[in-house]
Protein backbone atom coordinates (compact mmCIF):
# COMPACT_ATOMS: atom_id res chain seq x y z
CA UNK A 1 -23.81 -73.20 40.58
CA UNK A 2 -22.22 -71.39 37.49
CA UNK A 3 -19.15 -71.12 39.78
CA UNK A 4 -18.54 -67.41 39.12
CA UNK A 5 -18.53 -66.84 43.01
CA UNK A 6 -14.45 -68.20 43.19
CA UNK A 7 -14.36 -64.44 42.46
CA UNK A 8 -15.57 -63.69 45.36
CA UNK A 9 -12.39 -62.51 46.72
CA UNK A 10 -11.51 -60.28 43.70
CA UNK A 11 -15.20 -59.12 45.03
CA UNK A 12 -14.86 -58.66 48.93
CA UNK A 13 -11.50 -56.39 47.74
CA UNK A 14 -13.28 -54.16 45.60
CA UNK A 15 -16.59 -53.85 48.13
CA UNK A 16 -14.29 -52.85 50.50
CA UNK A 17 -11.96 -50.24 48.63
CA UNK A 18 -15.30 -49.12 47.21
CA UNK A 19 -16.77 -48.53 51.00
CA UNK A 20 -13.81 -47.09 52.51
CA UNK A 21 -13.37 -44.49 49.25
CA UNK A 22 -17.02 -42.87 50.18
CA UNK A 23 -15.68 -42.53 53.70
CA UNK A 24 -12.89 -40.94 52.97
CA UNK A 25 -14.17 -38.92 50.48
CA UNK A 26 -17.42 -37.42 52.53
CA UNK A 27 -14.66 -36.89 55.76
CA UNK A 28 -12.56 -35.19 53.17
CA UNK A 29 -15.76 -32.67 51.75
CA UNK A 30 -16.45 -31.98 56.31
CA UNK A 31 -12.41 -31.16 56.39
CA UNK A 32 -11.35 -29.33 53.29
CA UNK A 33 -14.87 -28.46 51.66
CA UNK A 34 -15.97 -29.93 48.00
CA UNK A 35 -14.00 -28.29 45.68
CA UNK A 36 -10.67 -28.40 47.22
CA UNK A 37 -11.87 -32.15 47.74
CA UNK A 38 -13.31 -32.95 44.35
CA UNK A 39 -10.22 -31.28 42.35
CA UNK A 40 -7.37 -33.50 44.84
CA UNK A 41 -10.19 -36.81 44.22
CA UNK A 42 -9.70 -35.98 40.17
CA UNK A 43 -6.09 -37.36 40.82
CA UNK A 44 -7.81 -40.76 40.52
CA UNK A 45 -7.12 -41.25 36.64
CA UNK A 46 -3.35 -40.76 37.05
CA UNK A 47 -3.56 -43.32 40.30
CA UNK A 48 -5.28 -45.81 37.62
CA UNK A 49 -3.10 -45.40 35.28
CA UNK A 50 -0.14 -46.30 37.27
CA UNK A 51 -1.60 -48.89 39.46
CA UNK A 52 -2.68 -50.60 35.80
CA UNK A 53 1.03 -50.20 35.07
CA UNK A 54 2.51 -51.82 38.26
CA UNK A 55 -0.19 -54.67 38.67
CA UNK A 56 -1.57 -54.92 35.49
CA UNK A 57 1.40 -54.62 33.05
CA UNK A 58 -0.21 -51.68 31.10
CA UNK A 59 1.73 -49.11 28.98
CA UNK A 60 1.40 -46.18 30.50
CA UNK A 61 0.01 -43.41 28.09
CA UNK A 62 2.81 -40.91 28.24
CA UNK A 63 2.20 -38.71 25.16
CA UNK A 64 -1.37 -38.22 26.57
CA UNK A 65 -0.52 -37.52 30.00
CA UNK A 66 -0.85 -34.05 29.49
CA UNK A 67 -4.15 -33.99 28.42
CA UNK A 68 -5.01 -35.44 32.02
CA UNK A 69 -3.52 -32.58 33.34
CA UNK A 70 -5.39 -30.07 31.70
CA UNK A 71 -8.69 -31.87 32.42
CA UNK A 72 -7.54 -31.90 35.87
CA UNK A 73 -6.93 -28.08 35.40
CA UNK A 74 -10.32 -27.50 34.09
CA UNK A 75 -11.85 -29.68 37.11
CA UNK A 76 -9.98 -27.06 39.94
CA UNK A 77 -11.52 -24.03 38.02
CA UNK A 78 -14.79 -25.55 37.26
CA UNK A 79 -15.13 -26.25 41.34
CA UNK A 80 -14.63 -22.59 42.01
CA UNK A 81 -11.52 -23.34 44.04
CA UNK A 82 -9.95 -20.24 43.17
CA UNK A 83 -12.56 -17.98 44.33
CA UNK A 84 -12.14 -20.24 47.56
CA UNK A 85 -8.67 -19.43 47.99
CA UNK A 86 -9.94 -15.65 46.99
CA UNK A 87 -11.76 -15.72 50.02
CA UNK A 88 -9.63 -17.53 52.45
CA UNK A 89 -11.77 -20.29 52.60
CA UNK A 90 -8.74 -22.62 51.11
CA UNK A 91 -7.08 -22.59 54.18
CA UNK A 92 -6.43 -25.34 56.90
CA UNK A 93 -6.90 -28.07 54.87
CA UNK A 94 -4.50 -30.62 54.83
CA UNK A 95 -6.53 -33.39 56.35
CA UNK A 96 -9.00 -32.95 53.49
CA UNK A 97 -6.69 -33.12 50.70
CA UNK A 98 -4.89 -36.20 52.58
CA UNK A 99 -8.37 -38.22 52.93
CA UNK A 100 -9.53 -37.36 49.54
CA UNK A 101 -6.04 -38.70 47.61
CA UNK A 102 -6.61 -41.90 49.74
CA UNK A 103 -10.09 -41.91 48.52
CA UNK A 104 -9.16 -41.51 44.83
CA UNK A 105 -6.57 -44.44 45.74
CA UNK A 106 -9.05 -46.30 47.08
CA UNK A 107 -11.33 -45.96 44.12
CA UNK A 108 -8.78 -46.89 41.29
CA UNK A 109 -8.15 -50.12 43.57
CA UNK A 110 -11.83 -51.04 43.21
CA UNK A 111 -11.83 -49.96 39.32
CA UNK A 112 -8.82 -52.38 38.96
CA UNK A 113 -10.89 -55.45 41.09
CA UNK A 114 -13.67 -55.03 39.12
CA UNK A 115 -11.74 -55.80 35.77
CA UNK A 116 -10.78 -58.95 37.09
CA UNK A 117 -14.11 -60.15 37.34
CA UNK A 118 -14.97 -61.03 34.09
CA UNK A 119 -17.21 -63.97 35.21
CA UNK A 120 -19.76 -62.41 37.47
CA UNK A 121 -22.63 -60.35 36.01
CA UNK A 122 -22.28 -56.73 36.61
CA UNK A 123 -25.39 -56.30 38.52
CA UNK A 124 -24.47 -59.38 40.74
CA UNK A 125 -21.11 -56.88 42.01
CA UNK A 126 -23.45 -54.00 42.75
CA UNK A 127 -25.52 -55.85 44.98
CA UNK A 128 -22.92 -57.98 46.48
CA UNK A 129 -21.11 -54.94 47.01
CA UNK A 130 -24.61 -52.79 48.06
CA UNK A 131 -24.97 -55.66 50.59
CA UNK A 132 -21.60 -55.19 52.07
CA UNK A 133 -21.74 -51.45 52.26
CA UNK A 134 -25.05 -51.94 54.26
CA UNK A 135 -23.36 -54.55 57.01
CA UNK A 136 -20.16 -52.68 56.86
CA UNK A 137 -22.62 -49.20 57.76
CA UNK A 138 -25.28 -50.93 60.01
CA UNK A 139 -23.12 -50.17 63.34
CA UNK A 140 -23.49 -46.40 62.60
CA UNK A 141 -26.79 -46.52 61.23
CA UNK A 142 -28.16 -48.70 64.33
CA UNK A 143 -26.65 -46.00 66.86
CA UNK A 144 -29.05 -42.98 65.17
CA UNK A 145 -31.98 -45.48 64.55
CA UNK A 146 -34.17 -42.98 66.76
CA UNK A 147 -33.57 -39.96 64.96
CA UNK A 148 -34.78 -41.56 61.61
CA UNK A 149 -38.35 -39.74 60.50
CA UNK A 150 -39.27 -42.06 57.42
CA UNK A 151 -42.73 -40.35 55.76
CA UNK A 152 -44.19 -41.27 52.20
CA UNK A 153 -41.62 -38.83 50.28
CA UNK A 154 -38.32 -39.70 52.04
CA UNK A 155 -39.17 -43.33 51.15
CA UNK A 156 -39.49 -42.31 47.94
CA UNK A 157 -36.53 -40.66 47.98
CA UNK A 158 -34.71 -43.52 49.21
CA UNK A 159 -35.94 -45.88 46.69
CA UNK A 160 -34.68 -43.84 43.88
CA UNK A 161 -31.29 -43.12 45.13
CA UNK A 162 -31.18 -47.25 45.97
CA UNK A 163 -32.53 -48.76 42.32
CA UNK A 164 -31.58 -45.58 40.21
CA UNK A 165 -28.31 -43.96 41.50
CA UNK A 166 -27.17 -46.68 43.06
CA UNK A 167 -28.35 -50.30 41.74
CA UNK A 168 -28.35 -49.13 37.99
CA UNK A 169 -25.66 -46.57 37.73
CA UNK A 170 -22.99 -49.33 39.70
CA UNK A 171 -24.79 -52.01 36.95
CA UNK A 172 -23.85 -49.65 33.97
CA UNK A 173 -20.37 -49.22 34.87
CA UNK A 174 -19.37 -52.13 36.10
CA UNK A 175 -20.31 -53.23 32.57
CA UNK A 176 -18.21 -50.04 31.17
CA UNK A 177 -15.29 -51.21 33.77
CA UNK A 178 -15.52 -54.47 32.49
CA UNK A 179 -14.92 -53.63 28.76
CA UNK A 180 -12.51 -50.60 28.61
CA UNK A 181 -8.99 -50.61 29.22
CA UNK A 182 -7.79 -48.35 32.19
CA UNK A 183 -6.55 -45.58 29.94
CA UNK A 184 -10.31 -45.05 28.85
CA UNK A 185 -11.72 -45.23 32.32
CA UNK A 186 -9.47 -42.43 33.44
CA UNK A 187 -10.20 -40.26 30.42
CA UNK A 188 -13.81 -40.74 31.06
CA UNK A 189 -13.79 -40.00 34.81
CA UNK A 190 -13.51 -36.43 34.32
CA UNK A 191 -16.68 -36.04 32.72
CA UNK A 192 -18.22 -36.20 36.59
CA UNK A 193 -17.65 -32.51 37.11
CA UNK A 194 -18.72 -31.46 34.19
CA UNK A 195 -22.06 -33.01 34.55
CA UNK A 196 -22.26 -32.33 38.25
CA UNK A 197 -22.21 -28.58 37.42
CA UNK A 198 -24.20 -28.44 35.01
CA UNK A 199 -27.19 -30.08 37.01
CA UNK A 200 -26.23 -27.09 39.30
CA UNK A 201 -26.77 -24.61 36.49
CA UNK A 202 -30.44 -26.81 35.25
CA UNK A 203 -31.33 -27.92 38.27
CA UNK A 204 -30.95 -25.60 41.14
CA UNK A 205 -30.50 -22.91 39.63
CA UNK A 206 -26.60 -22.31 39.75
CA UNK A 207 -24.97 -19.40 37.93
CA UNK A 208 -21.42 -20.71 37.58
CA UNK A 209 -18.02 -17.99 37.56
CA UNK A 210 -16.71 -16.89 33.87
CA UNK A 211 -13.34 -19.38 35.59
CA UNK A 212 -15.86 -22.17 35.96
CA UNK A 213 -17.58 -22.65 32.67
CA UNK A 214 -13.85 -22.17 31.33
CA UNK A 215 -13.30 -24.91 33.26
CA UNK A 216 -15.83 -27.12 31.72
CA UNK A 217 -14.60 -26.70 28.91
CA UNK A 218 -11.03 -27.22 29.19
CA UNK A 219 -12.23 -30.51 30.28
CA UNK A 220 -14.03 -31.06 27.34
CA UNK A 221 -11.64 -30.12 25.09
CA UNK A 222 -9.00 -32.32 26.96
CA UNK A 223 -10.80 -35.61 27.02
CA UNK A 224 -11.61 -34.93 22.98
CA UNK A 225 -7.62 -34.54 22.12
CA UNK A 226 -7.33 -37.79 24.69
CA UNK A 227 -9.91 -39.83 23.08
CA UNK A 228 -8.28 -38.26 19.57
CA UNK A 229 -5.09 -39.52 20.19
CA UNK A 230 -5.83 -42.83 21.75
CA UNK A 231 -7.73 -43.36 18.44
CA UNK A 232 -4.73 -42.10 16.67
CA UNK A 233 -2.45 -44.49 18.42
């Protein structure tokens, strides 16, 4: 009734980008493996940034470029890729890489969407776009129906990872996404690793390499001179 849904196309675009960028991205961890996958996925901020440039008419943020590229150093030795290559385990994949710079594509395509929907609530994108992603997956999910074991815990489970990890955290930054130019979204996107690893090292237990808390905090220290000098500018 509002008449916010004439942004429904702006909508269908980004539910789609966002559906074919988890795709590509979980193919791309079965090819390559995570970290080789996560580090080529981390080019995401610098596909942003230029997409914002070509469609958007956004300066591109030269002088802080290179601050990118250390965070994006910081994210390859914070996901233990060179004790991968160490090992051999780097090898043979090509098909990986491929599918995870299409999913990082992918993904700055439905960070760009989302900024043009300035009339529809955040939450109502997440579950327009939650609804989408269950059609789009209900083919797949209908063949392996029978091998579903659903007991008191793993709908539990299921619950939190649909209201919590999924409803909320698309709600909170769609609302981000809605409010910051692109140059901030890419800065911030780098703080995923940082915070994946280190509910490694809580959480399960993890004891990270000397090369992958040095990561972290290259990545840190990057995204503080980024934010610095975007302030500064």
């Amino acid at each position: 009734m509002s008449g916010t849904w004439r942004e429904a196309l702006w909508l269908l675009l980004g539910a789609a980008a966002l559906i074919a960028n988890w795709l590509c991205l979980f193919r791309a961890y079965a090819y390559s493996g995570i970290a080789i996958a996560s580090v080529v996925y981390h080019v995401q901020p610098f596909v942003l940034l230029l997409l914002a440039a070509v469609l958007q008419g956004a300066p591109l943020p030269l002088a802080r470029l290179p601050w990118l590229v250390l965070a994006l150093v910081g994210v390859g030795l914070s996901s233990g890729l060179l004790e991968q290559a160490a090992t051999g385990a780097a090898q043979g994949a090509l098909q990986g890489m491929v599918l995870a710079l299409l999913a990082a594509s992918l993904y700055a395509v439905a960070t760009l969407t989302t900024q043009q929907l300035s009339r529809i609530a955040p939450a109502q994108i997440a579950m327009l776009q939650m609804l989408a992603g269950a059609l789009a997956l209900l083919p797949g999910v209908w063949v392996l129906r029978g091998q579903a074991v659903f007991c008191p815990q793993a709908w539990g489970a299921v619950a939190v990872l649909g209201l919590v990890h999924t409803a909320w955290m698309y709600t909170l930054m769609y609302t981000a996404f809605q409010r910051l130019p692109a140059q901030a979204i890419a800065g911030l996107s780098f703080i995923y690793p940082v915070v994946a690893l280190l509910v490694d090292v809580l959480w399960f237990g993890a004891r990270p390499q000397l090369s992958q808390w040095l990561g972290m905090a290259l990545i840190l220290g990057a995204l503080w001179a980024y934010r610095r000098s975007a302030r500064s500018a």
